[in-house]
Protein backbone atom coordinates (compact mmCIF):
# COMPACT_ATOMS: atom_id res chain seq x y z
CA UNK A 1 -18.97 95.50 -19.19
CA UNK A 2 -17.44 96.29 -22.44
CA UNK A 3 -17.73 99.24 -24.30
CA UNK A 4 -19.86 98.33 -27.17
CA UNK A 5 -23.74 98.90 -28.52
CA UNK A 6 -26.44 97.12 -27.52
CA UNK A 7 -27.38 93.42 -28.97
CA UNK A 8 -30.24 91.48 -29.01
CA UNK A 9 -30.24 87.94 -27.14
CA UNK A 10 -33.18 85.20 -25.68
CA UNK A 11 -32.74 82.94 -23.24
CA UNK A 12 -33.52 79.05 -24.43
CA UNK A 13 -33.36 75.95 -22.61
CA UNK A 14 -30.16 73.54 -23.32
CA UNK A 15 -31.39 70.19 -23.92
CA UNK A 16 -31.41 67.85 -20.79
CA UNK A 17 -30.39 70.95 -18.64
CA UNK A 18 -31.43 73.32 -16.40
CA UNK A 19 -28.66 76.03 -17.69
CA UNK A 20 -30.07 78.23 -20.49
CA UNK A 21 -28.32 79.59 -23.44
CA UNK A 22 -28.09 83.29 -24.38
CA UNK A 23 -29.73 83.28 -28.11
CA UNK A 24 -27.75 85.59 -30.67
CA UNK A 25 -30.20 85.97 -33.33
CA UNK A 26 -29.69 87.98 -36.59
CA UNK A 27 -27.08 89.70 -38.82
CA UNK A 28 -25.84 92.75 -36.62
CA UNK A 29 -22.88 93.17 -34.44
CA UNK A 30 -22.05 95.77 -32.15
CA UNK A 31 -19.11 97.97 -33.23
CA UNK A 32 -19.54 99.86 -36.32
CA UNK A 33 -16.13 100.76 -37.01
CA UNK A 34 -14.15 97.41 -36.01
CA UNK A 35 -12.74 95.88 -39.23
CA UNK A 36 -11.12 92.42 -39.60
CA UNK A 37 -7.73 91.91 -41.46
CA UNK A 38 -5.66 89.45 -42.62
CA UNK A 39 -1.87 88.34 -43.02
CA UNK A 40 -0.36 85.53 -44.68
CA UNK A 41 2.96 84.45 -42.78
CA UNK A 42 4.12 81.54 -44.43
CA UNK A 43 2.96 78.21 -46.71
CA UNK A 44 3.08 74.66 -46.33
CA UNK A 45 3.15 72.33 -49.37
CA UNK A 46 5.65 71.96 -51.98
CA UNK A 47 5.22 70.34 -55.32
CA UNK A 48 7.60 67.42 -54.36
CA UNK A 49 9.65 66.06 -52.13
CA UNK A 50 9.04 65.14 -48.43
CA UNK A 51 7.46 68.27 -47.63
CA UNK A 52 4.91 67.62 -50.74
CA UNK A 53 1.27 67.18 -49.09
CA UNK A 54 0.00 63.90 -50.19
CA UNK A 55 -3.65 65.33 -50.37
CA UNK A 56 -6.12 67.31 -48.51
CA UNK A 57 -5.73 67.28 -44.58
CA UNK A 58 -8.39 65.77 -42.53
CA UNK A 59 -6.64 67.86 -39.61
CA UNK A 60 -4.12 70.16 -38.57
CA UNK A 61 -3.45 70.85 -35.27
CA UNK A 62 -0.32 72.74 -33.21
CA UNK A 63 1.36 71.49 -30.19
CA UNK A 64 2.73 72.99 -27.17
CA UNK A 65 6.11 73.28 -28.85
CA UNK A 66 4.36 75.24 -31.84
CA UNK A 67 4.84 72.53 -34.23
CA UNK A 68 1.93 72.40 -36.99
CA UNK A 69 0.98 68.87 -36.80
CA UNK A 70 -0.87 67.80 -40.60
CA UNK A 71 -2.90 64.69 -40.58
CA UNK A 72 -4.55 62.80 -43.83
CA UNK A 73 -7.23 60.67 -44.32
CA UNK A 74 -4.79 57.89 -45.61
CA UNK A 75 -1.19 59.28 -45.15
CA UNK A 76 1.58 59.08 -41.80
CA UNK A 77 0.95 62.75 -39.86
CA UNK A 78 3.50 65.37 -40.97
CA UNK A 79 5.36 67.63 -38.50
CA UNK A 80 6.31 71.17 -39.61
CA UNK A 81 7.71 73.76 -37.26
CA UNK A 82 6.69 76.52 -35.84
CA UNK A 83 8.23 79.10 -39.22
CA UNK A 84 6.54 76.35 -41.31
CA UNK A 85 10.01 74.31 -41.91
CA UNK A 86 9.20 70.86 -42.61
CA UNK A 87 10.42 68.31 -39.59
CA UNK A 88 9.69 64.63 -40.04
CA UNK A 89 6.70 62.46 -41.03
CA UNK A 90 5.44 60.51 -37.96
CA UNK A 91 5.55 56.87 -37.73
CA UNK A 92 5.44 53.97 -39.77
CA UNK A 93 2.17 51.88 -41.02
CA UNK A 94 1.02 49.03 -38.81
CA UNK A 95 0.12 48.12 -35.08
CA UNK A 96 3.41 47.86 -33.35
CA UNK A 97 5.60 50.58 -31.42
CA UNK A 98 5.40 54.18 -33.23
CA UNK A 99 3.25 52.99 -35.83
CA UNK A 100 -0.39 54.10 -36.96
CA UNK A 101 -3.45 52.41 -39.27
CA UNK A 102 -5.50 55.66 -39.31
CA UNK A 103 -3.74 58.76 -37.55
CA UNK A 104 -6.03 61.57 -37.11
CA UNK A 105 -5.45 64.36 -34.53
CA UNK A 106 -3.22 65.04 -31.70
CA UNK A 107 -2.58 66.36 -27.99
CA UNK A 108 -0.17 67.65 -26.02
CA UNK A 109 0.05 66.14 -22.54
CA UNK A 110 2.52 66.08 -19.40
CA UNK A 111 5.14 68.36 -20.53
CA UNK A 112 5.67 68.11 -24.17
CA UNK A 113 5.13 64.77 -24.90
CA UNK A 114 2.45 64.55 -27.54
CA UNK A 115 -0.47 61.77 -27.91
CA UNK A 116 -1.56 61.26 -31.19
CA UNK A 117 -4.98 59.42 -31.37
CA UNK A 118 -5.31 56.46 -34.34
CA UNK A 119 -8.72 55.91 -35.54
CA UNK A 120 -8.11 51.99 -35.47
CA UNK A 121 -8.96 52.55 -31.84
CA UNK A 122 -5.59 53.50 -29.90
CA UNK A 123 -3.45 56.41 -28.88
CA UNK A 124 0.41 56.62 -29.18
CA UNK A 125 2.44 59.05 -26.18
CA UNK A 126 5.47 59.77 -27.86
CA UNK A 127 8.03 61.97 -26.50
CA UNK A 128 9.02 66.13 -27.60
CA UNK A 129 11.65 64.12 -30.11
CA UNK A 130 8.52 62.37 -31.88
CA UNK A 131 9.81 58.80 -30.11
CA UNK A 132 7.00 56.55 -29.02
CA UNK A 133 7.37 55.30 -25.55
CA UNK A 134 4.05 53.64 -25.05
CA UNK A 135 0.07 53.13 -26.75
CA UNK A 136 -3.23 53.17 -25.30
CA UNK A 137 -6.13 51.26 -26.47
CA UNK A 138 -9.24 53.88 -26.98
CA UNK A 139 -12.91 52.53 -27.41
CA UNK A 140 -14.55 54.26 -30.19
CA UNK A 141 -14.37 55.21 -34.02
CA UNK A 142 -11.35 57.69 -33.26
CA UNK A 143 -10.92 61.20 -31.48
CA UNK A 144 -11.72 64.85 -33.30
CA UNK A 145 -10.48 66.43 -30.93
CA UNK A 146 -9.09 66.05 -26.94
CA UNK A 147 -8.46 68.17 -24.22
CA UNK A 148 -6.37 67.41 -21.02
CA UNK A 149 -7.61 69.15 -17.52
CA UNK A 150 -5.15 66.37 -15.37
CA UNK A 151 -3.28 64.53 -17.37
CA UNK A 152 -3.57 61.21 -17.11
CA UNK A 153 -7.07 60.55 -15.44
CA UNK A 154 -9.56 63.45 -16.46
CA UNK A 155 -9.02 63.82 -20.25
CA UNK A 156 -11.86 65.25 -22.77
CA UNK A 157 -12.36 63.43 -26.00
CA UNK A 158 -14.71 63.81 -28.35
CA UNK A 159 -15.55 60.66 -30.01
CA UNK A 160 -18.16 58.79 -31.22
CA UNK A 161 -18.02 55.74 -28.60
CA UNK A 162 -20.59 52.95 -29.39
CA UNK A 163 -21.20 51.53 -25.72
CA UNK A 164 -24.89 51.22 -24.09
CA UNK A 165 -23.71 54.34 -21.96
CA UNK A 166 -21.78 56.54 -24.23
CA UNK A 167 -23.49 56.28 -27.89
CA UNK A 168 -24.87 59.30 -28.80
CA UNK A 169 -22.82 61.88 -26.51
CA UNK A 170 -20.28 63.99 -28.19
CA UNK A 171 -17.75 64.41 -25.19
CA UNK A 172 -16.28 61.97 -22.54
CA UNK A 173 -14.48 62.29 -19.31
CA UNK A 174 -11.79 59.51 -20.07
CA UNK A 175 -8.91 57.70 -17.80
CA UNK A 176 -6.03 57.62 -19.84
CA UNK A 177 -3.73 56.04 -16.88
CA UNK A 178 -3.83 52.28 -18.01
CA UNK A 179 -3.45 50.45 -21.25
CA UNK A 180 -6.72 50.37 -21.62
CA UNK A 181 -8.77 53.94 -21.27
CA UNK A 182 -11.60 53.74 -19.52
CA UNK A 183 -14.68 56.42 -20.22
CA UNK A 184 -15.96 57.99 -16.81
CA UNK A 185 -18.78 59.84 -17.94
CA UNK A 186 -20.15 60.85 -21.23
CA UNK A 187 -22.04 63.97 -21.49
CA UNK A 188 -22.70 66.85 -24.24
CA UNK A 189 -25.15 69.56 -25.20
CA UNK A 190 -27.52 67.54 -27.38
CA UNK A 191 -28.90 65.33 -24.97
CA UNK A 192 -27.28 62.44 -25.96
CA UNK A 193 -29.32 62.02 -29.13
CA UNK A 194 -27.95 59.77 -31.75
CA UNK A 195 -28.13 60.26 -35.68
CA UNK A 196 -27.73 57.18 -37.73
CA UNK A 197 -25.16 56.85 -40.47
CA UNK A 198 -22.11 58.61 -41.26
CA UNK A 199 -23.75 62.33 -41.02
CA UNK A 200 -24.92 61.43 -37.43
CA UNK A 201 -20.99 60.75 -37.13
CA UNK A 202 -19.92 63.85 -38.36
CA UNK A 203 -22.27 66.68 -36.72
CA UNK A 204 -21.14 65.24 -33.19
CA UNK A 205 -17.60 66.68 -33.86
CA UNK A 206 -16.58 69.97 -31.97
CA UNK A 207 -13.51 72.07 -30.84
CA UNK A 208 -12.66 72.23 -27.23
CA UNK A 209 -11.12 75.81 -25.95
CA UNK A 210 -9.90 76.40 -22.36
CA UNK A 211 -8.93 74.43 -19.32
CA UNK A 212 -8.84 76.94 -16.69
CA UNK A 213 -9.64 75.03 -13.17
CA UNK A 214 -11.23 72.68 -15.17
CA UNK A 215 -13.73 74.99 -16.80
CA UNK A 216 -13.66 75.05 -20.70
CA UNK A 217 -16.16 75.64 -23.98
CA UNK A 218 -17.29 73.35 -26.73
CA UNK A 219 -18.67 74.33 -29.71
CA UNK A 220 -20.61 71.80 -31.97
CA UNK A 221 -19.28 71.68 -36.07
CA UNK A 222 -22.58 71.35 -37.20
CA UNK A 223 -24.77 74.43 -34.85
CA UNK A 224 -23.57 77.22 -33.74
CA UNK A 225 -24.11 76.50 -30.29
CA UNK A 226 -21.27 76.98 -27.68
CA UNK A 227 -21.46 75.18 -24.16
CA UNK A 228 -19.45 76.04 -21.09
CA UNK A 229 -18.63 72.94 -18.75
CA UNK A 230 -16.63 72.45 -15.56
CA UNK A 231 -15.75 68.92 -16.16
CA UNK A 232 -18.76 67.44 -17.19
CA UNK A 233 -21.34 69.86 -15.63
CA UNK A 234 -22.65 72.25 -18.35
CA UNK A 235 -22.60 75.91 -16.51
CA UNK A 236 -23.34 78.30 -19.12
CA UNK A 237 -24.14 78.56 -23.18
CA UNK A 238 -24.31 80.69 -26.24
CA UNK A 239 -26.15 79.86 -29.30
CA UNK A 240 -25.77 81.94 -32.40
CA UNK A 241 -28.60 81.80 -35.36
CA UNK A 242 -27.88 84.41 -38.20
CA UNK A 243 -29.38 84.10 -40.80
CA UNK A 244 -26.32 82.19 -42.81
CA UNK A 245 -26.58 79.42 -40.31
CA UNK A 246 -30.29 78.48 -38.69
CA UNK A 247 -30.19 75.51 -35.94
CA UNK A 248 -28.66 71.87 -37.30
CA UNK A 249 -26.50 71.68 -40.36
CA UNK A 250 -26.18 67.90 -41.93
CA UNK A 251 -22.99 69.11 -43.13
CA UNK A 252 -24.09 68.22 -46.95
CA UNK A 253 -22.60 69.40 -50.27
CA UNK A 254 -23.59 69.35 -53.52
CA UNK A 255 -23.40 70.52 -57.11
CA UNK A 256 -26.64 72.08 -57.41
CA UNK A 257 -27.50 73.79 -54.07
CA UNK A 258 -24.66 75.37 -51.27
CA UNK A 259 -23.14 73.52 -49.61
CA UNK A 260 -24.42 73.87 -45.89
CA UNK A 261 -22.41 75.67 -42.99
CA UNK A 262 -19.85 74.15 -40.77
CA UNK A 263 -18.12 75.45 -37.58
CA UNK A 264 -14.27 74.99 -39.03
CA UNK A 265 -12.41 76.36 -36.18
CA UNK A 266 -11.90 78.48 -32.52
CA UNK A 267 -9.64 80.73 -30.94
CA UNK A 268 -10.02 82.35 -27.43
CA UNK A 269 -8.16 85.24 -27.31
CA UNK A 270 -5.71 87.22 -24.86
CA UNK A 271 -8.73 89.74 -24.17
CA UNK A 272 -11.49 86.56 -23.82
CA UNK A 273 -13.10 87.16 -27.02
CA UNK A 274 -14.10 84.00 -29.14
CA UNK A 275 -13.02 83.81 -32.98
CA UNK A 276 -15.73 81.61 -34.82
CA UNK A 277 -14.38 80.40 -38.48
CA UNK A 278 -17.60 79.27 -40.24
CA UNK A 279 -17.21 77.76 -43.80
CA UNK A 280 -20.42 79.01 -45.73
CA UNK A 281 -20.92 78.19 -49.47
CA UNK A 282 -19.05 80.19 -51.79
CA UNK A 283 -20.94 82.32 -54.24
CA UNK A 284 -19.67 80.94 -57.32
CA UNK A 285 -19.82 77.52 -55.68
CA UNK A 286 -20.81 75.57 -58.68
CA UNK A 287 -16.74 76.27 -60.26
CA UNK A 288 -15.61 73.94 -57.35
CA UNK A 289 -17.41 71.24 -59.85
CA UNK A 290 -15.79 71.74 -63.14
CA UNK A 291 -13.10 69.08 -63.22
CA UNK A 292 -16.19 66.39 -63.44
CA UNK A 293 -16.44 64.93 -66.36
CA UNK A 294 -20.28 64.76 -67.57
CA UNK A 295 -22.61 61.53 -69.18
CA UNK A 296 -22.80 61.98 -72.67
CA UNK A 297 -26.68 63.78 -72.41
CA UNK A 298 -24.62 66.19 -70.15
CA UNK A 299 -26.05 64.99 -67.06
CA UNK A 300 -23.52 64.07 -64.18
CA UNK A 301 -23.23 60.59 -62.29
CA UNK A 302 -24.99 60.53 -58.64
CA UNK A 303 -21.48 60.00 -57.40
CA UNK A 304 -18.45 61.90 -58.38
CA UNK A 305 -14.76 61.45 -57.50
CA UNK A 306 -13.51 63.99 -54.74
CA UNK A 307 -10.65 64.08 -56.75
CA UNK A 308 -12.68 65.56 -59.47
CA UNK A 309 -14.41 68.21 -56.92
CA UNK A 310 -12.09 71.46 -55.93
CA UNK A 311 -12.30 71.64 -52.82
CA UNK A 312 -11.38 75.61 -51.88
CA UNK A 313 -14.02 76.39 -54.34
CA UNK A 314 -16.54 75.46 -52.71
CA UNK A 315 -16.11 77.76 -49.89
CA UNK A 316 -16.03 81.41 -48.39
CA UNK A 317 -15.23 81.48 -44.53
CA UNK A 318 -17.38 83.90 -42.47
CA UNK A 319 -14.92 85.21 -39.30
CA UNK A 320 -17.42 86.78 -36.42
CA UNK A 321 -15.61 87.65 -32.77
CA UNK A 322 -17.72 87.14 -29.66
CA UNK A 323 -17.99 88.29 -26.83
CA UNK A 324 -19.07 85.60 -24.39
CA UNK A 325 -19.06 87.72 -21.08
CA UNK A 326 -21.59 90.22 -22.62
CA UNK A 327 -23.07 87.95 -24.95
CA UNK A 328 -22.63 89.26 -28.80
CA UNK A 329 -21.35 89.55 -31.78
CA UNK A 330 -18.42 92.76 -31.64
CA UNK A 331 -18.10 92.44 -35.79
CA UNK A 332 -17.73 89.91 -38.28
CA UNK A 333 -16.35 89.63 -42.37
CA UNK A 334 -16.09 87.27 -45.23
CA UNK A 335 -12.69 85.77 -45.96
CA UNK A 336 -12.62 84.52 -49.33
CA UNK A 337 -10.95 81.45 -48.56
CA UNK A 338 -11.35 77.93 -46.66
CA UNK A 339 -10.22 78.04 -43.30
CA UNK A 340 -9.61 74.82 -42.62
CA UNK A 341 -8.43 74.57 -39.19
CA UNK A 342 -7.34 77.18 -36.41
CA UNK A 343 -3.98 76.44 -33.97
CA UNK A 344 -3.68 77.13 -30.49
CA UNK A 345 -0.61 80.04 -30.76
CA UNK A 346 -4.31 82.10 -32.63
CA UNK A 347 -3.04 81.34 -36.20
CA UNK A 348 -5.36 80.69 -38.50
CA UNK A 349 -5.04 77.41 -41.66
CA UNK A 350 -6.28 77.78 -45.11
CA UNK A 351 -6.45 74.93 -47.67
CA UNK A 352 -5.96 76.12 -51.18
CA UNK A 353 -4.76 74.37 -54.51
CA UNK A 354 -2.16 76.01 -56.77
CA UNK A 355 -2.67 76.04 -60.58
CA UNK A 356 -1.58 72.71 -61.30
CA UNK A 357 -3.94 71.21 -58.53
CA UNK A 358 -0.82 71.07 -55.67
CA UNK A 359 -2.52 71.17 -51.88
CA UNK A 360 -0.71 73.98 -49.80
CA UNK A 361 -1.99 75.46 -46.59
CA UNK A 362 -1.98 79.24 -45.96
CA UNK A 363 -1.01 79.97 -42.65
CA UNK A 364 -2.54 83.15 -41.50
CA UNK A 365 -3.01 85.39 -38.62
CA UNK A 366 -6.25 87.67 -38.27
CA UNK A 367 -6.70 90.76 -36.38
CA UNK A 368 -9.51 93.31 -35.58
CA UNK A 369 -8.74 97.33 -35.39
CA UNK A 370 -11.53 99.87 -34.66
CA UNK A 371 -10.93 102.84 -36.69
């Protein structure tokens, strides 16, 4: 046991499972006097040239060399290193050798050859110099996220996949040997429940942490709800409802009301604890809004440009450290900026805009001392 105060948890049932999840209810954590800080250590994003970000990321993601891999909605993947040097942009557009349609996130497998997952439905292995050697076709809309326990046959992705057997589960046990990958078992905390349209899409993403012996933790981008598996076999969970985030978030934003919470990243760290990134709506949200240009009667059009919307604005991150062994929040603290993404070395990414609207991403390291 660790040495902090007592906290205040419930056992519920997972769906579909006979494993029960420790409930974290409420605003209080256990030590007092632990504060959060923060560091910037260096930016991404200049204002031109080939290290000019074309736009917002969809992703960014590290790999085993410590390479910050940035990934767009409809841009090649960009490779900075490790000091935040730029490196290359990945690829070419098309279906050949090396080249992508939709690029969207990225693993490291056997050694340090990296796969980078297309959302066109394939994966490309390419080697530590960023060579492709071969491509495998994936079934599915694209992978979030992916996490190798034996590379090649018992790979995690999470994926929407729109078989008879898979639709509706977040996670699958994939076989990434042959050309084609084939799905062993899909699985997840929710039961396997589907939501139509795009928001059903989007709340099935999560962030895998962990591989030891096969054991490792999901946690769901749209409830704060983290499941331990070994493999596919859901062994323990934690499910955390403060009073900024209660049960299943849609994910929504809007001009007139908050925007509603989203799980934006995890880190495990050297001691076991769990950082949670949570983007929560900014105070002053409404500011994110004031590049749209109104009707006449001062009214605004149902749909806006995203261009028009400022993205950072919109958010405040809320940083809370677990402790999963004993089951509670150790302290927590706003950050007033969106964390985007976290990377595997613990570093932390923030999107912001400069004055004259230029995407750069803060990369920042957090840290937690009890005084």
């Amino acid at each position: 046991m660790r040495p902090y105060a007592f906290a205040l948890f419930m056992a519920v049932a997972l769906p579909s499972s006979t494993v029960t999840a420790q409930l974290i209810p409420g605003d209080d954590h256990a030590c007092q006097t632990c504060r959060i800080q923060s560091r910037t250590l260096f930016t991404i994003g200049t204002q031109s040239g080939p290290a000019a970000l074309p736009g917002m990321p969809f992703n960014v993601m590290e790999d085993e060399l410590g390479r910050i891999w940035v990934f767009f909605d409809s841009a090649l993947p960009m490779v900075f290193d490790a000091s935040g040097k730029f490196v290359a942009t990945v690829g070419r557009r098309g279906d050949g050798p090396g080249e992508f349609r939709l690029p969207r996130s990225m693993v490291t497998v056997a050694g340090d050859s990296i796969l980078v997952f297309d959302a066109a439905g394939r994966a490309v292995l390419l080697d530590h110099d960023l060579n492709a050697s071969r491509s495998i076709v994936i079934p599915g809309r694209g992978v979030w996220t992916a996490l190798v326990l034996q590379w090649p046959d018992r790979v995690i992705l999470n994926a929407v996949i729109p078989t008879r057997a898979s639709i509706g589960w977040p996670l699958h046990m994939a076989d990434l040997s042959a050309a084609q990958a084939s799905i062993d078992r899909s699985f997840g905390p929710n039961g396997g429940r589907a939501i139509p349209g795009a928001a059903g899409r989007r709340v099935q993403q999560s962030f895998l942490i962990g591989r030891t012996s096969g054991e490792f933790w999901s946690i769901e981008i749209g409830r704060y709800r983290l499941s331990k598996w070994s493999g596919s076999e859901r062994i323990a969970g934690i499910e955390r409802r403060p009073s900024w985030f209660q049960g299943q978030s849609m994910l929504t934003i809007g001009r007139h009301r908050p925007s509603e919470p989203r799980i934006s990243g995890i880190i495990s760290d050297s001691e076991g604890r769990f950082w949670v990134y949570t983007l929560v709506a900014a105070s002053d949200f409404q500011r994110a809004w004031r590049n749209a240009t109104p009707r006449p009667d001062g009214s605004y059009p149902s749909e806006i440009r995203a261009s028009d919307i400022i993205i950072p604005d919109l958010y405040k991150t809320r940083v809370e450290v677990l402790d999963p062994e004993n089951e509670l929040v150790i302290t927590a603290a706003d950050y007033e900026g969106m964390v985007l993404s976290t990377l595997a070395s613990g570093r932390v990414v923030v999107y912001t805009q400069d004055a004259n609207g230029v995407p750069q991403l803060r990369i920042v390291a957090f840290t937690m001392d009890r005084s």
